[in-house]
Each structure stands twice: as C-alpha cells, then as structure tokens.
C-alpha atoms as a PDB file:
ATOM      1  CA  UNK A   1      55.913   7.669 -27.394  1.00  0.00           C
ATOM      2  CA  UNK A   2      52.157   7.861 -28.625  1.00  0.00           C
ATOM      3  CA  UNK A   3      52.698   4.243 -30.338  1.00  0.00           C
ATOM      4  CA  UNK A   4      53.783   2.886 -26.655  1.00  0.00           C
ATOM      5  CA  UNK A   5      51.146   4.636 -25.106  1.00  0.00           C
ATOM      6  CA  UNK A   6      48.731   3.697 -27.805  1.00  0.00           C
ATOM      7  CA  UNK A   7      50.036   0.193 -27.751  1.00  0.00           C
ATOM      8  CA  UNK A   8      50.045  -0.266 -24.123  1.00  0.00           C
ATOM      9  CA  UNK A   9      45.749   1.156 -24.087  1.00  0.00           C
ATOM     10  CA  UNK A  10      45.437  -1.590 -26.573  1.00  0.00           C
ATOM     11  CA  UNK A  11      47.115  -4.293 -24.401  1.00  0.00           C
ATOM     12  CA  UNK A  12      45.238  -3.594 -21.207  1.00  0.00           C
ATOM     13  CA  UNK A  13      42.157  -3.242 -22.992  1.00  0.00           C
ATOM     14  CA  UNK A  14      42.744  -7.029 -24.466  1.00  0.00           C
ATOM     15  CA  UNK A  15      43.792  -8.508 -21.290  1.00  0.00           C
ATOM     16  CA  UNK A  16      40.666  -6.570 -19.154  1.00  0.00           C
ATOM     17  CA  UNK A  17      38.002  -7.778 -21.753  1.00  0.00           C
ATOM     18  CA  UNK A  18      39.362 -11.451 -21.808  1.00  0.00           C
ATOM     19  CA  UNK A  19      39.633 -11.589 -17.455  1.00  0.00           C
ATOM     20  CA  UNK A  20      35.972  -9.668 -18.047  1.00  0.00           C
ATOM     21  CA  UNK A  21      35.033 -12.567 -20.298  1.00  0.00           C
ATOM     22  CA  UNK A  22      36.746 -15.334 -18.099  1.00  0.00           C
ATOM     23  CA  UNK A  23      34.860 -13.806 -14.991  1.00  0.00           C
ATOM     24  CA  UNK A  24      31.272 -14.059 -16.794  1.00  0.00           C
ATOM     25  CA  UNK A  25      28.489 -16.732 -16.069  1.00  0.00           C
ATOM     26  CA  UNK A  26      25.578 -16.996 -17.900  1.00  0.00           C
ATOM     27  CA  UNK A  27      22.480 -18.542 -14.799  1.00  0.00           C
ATOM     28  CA  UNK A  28      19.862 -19.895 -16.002  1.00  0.00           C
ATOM     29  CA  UNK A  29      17.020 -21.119 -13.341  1.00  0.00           C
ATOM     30  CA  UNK A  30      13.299 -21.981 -12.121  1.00  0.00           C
ATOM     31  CA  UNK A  31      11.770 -21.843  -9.139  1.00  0.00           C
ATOM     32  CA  UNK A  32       9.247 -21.480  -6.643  1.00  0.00           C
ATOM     33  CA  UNK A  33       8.088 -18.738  -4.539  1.00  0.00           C
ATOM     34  CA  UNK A  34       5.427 -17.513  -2.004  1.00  0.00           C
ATOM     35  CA  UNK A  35       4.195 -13.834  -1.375  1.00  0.00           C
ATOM     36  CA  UNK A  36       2.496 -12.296   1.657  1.00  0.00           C
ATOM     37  CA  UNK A  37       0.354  -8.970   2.034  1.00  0.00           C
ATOM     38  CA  UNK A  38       0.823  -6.393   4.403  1.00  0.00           C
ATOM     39  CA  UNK A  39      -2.073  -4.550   4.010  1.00  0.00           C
ATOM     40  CA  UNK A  40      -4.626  -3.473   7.243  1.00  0.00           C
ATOM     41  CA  UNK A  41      -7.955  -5.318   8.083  1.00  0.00           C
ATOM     42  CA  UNK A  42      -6.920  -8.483   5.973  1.00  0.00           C
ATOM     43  CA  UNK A  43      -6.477 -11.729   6.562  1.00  0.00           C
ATOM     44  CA  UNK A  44      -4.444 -13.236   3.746  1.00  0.00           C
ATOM     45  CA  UNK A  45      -2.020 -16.108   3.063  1.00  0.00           C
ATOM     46  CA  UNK A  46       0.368 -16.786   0.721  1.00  0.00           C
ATOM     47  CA  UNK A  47       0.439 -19.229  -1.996  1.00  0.00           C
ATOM     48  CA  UNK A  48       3.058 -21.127  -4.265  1.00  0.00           C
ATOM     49  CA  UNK A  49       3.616 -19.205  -7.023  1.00  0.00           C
ATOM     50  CA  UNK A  50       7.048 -19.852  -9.895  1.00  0.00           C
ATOM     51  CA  UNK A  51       9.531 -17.489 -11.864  1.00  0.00           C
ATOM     52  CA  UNK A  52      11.642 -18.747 -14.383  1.00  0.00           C
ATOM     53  CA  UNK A  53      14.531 -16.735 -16.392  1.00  0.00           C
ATOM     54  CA  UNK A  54      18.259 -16.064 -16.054  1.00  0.00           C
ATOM     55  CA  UNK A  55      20.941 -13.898 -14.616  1.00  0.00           C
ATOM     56  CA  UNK A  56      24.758 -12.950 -15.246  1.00  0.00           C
ATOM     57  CA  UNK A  57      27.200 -12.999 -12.407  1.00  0.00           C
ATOM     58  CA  UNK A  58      30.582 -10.635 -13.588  1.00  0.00           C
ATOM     59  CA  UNK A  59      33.131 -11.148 -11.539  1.00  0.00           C
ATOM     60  CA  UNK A  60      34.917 -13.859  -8.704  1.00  0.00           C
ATOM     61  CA  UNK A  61      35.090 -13.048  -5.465  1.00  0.00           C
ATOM     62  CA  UNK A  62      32.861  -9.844  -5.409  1.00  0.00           C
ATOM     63  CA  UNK A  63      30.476  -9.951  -8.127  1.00  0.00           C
ATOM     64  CA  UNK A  64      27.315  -8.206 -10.076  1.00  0.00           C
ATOM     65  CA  UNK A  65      24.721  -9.810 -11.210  1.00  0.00           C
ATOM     66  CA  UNK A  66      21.557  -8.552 -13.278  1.00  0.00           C
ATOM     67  CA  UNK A  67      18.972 -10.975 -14.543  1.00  0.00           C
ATOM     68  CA  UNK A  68      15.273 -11.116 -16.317  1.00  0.00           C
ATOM     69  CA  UNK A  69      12.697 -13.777 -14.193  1.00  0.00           C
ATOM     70  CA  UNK A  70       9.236 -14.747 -15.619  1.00  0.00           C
ATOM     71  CA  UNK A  71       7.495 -14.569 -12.103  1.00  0.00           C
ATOM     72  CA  UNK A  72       4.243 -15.700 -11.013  1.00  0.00           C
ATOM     73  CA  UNK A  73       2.712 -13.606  -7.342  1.00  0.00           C
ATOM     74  CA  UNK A  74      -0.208 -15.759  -5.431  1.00  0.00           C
ATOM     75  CA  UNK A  75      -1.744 -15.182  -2.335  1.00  0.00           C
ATOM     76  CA  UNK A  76      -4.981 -16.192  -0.661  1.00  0.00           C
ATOM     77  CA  UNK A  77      -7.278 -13.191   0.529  1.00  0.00           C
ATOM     78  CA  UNK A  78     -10.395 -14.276   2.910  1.00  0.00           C
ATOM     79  CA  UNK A  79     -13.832 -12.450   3.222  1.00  0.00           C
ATOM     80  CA  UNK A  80     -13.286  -8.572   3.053  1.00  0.00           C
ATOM     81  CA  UNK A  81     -16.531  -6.648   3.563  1.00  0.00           C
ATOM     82  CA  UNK A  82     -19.188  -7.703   0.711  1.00  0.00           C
ATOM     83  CA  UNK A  83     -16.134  -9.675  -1.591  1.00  0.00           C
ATOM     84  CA  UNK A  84     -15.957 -12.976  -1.131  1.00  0.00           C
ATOM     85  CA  UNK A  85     -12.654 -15.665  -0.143  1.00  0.00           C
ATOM     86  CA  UNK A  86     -10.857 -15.089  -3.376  1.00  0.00           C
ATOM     87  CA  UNK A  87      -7.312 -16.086  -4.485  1.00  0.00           C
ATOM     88  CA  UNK A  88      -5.409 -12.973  -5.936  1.00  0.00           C
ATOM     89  CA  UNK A  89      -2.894 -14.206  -8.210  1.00  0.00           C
ATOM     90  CA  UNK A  90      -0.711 -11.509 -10.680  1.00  0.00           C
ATOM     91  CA  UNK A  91       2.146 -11.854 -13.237  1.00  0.00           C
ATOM     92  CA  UNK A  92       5.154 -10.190 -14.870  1.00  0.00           C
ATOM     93  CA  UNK A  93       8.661  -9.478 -15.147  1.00  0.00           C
ATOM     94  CA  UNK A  94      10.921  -9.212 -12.343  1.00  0.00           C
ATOM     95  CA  UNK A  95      14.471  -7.573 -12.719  1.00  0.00           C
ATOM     96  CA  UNK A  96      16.924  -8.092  -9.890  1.00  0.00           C
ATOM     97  CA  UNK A  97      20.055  -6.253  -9.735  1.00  0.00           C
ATOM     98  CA  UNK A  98      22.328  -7.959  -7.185  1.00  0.00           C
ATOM     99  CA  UNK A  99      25.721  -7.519  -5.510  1.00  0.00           C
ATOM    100  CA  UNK A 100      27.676 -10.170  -3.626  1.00  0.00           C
ATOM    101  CA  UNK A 101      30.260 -11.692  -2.019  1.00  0.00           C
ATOM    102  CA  UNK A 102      31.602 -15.229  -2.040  1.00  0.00           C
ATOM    103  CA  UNK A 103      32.020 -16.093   1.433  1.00  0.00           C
ATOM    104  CA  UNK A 104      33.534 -19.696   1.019  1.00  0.00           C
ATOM    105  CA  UNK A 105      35.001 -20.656  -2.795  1.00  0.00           C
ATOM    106  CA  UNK A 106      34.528 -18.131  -5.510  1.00  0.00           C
ATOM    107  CA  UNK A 107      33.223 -18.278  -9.217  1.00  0.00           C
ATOM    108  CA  UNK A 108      36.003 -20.903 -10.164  1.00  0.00           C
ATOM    109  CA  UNK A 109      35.497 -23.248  -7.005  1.00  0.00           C
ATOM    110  CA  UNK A 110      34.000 -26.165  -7.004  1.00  0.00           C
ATOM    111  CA  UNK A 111      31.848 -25.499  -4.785  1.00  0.00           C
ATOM    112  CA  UNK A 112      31.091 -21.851  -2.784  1.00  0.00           C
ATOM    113  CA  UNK A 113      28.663 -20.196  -0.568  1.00  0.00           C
ATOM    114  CA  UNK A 114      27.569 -16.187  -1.552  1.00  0.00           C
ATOM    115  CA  UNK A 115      25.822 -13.793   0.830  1.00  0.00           C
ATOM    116  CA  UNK A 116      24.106 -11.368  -1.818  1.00  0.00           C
ATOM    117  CA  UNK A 117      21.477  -8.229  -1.620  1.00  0.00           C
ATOM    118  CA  UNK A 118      20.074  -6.085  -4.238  1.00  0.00           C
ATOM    119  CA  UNK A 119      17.111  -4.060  -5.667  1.00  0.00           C
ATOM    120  CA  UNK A 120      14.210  -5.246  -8.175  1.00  0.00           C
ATOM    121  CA  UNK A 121      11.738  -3.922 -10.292  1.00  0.00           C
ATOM    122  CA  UNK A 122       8.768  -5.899 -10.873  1.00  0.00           C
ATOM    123  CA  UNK A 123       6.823  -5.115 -14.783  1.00  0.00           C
ATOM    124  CA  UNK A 124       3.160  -6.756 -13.981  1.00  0.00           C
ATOM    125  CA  UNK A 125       1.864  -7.871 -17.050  1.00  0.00           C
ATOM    126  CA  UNK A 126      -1.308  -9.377 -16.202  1.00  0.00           C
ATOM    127  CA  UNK A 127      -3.728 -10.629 -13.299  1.00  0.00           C
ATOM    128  CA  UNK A 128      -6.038 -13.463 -12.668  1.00  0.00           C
ATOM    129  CA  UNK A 129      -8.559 -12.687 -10.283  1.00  0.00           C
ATOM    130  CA  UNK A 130     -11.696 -10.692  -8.811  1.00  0.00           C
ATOM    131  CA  UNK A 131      -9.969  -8.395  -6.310  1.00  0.00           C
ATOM    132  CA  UNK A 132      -7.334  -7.369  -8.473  1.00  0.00           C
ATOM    133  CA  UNK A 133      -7.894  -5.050 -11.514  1.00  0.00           C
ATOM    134  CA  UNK A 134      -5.259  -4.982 -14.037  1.00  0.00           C
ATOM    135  CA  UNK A 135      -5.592  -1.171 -14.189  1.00  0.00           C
ATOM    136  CA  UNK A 136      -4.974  -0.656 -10.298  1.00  0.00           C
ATOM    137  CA  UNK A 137      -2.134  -2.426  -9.711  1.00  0.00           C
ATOM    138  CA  UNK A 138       0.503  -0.835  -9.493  1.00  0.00           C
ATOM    139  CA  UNK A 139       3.611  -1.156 -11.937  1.00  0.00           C
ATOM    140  CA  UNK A 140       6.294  -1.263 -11.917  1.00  0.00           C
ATOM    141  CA  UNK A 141       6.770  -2.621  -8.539  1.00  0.00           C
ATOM    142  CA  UNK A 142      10.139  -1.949  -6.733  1.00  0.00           C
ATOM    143  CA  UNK A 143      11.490  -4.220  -3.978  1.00  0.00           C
ATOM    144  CA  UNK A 144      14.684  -4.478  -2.257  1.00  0.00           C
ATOM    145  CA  UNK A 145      16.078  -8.153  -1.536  1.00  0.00           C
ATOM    146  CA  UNK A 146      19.088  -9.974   0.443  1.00  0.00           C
ATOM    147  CA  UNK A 147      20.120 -13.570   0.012  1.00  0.00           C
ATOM    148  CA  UNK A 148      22.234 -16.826   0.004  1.00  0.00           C
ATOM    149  CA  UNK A 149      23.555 -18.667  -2.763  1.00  0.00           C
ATOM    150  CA  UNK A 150      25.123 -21.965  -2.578  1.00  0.00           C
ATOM    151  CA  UNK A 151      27.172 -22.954  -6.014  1.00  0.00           C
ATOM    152  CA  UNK A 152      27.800 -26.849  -6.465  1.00  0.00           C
ATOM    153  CA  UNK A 153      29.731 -27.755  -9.640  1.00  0.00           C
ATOM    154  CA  UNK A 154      27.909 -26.283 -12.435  1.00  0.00           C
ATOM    155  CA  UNK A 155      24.460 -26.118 -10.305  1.00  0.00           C
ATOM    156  CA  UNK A 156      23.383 -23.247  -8.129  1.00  0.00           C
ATOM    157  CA  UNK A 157      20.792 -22.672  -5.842  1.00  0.00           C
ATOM    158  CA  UNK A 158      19.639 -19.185  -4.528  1.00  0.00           C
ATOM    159  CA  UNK A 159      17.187 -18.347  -1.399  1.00  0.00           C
ATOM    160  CA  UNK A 160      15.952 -14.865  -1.685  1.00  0.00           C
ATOM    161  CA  UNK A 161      13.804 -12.938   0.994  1.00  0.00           C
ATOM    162  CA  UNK A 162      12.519  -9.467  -0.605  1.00  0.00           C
ATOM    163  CA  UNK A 163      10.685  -6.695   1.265  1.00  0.00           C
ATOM    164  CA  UNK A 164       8.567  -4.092  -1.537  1.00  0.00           C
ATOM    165  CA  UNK A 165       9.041  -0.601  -1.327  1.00  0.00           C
ATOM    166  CA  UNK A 166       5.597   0.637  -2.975  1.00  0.00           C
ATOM    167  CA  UNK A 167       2.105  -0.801  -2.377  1.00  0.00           C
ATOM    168  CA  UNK A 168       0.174  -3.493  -4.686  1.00  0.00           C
ATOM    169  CA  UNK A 169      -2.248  -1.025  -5.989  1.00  0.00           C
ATOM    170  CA  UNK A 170      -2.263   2.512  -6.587  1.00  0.00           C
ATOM    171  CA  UNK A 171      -6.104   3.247  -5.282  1.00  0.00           C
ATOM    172  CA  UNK A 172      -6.298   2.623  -1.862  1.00  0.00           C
ATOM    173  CA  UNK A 173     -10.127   3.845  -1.100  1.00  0.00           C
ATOM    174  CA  UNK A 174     -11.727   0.643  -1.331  1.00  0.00           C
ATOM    175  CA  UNK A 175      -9.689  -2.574   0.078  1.00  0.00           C
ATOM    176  CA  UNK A 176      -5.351  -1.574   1.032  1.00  0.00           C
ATOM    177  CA  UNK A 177      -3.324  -4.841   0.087  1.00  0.00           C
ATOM    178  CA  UNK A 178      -0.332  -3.320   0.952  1.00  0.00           C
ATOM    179  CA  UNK A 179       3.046  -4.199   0.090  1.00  0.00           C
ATOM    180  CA  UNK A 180       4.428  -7.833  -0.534  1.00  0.00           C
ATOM    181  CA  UNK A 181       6.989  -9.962   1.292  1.00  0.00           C
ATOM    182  CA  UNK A 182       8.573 -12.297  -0.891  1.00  0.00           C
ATOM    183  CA  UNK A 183      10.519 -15.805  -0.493  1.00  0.00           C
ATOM    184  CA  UNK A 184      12.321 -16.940  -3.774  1.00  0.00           C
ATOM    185  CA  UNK A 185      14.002 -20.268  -3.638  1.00  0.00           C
ATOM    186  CA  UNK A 186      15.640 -20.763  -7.387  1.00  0.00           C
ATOM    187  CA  UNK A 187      17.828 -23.408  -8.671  1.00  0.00           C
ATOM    188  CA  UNK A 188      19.518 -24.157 -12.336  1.00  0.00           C
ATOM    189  CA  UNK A 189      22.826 -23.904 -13.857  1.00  0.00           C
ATOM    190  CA  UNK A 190      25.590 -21.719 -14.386  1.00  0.00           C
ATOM    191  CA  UNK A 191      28.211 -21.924 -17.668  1.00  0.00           C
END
C-alpha cells in the first residue's frame, strides 16, 4: 500500500511540475513612464521617465506574476521658497507582485486581454538633482497598482496606474513632496 501511495505522490508531483512548467512565461519588457507629486504648496509636473526588466506570469486563466524593473522617476518641481525651478529625477528597482485575470483568451491564446492589480516595492538607488538628497528619500518605497494587459502573439503590452503608500522623503520639515502617482505603459515579449 505505501508503494501505491508512494507511487501515486510521485505521479502527481510529475504531472503538477510539468502543467506548472507548461503554465510559465518568462516577460521581458521596456517602457516609458511619468510620475506626479502629491505633496502641499507645490506646483510640479511630471516628466518621461523609463524602466526596463522582466516578469513571470504562472498560470492561464488566473495567474501570478512577480518581476524585477530597472525604473527611472522624473518630475518637474517649480520655484519653492528660496530653491529654484529644478527637475527632480530618482532611480532604482521596482518589484511588482501582480495577480490577474484573463478576461478574453488566456496564456495559450493567440491573442487575450488581462485586468491585473498588485503591490510594489520600489529600492531607490540613486538621485540626480538639487531638491532631492539621496539620504532623505525614502526607501524602499511601497505602492499599490491596477492594470490592463493586452497579449498579441508572442508580444504584450501592459498599462499600469500605481498610487504610493509612503511619502518621497522621510524629513518633511523643509519642502513635503508627498507621495507619487505613477503611469507605466510597458511592452516586450513573452516565451
């Protein structure tokens, strides 16, 4: 009875890691993106910024999908007090975690359109300008997102609106930036 038993683990285990397998795609993509402030007394703008990475979609129908994005934040700041018009721009790591649905098609189709949402953590490794100091922002950066995805063949493309849960910086005496809105329009492949 314990061979059976044993024998039967092993057998669902096979078939459950090769449908796992069968269900996996591997997304790279770039894109472009634009970020918006929220903070009080500013008048700010935002720019074109880029990410670039990849994610991995597990499953047909319903999926998961985690990924890794190279991401670029810019937005335009005007005259605040004694600082001068100044364009605030700031980099890092962005990991989405996603869920979703395939409305139309699913991960086989030829083509399919996904309603998805999700929550990211955003690792700023750097800045690039005057009003920001590397050792005020604040990081990591957490931000919860909803989307649509539109599969074509092999190609994807994703638009992504994300609302941050924590401000920009941590010190808040001086000039409040607030939190970000982001808009995330990526495109690539998926294998």
């Amino acid at each position: 009875m314990k061979k059976y038993l044993l024998s039967l683990c092993l057998l669902v285990f096979c078939v459950a890691n090769l449908e796992l397998s069968a269900q996996t795609q591997v997304k790279p993509g770039i894109g472009i993106n634009t970020t918006n402030i929220t903070g009080d007394g500013l008048d700010a703008s935002g720019q074109v910024g880029w990410q670039v990475g990849a994610s991995f979609a597990f499953g047909q129908k319903f999926y998961f999908e985690p990924g890794v994005f190279y991401q670029t934040n810019s937005f335009e700041v005007q005259q605040v007090g004694n600082l001068p018009a100044t364009d605030a721009t700031y980099s890092g790591f962005r990991i989405p975690v996603a869920v979703g649905l395939s409305v139309l098609g699913n991960a086989d189709s030829f083509a399919a359109l996904r309603v998805f949402g999700g929550a990211s953590s955003y690792i700023v490794t750097g800045t690039n300008s005057d009003l920001l100091d590397d050792d005020l922002i604040e990081s990591p950066q957490w931000g919860v997102f909803g989307g649509l995805g539109l599969d074509i063949s092999i190609f994807y493309l994703d638009f992504t609106y994300q609302w941050a849960l924590n401000n920009i910086q941590s010190d808040v005496d001086q000039i409040d930036l607030g939190k970000t809105r982001g808009v995330f329009w990526t495109a690539g492949l998926r294998f």
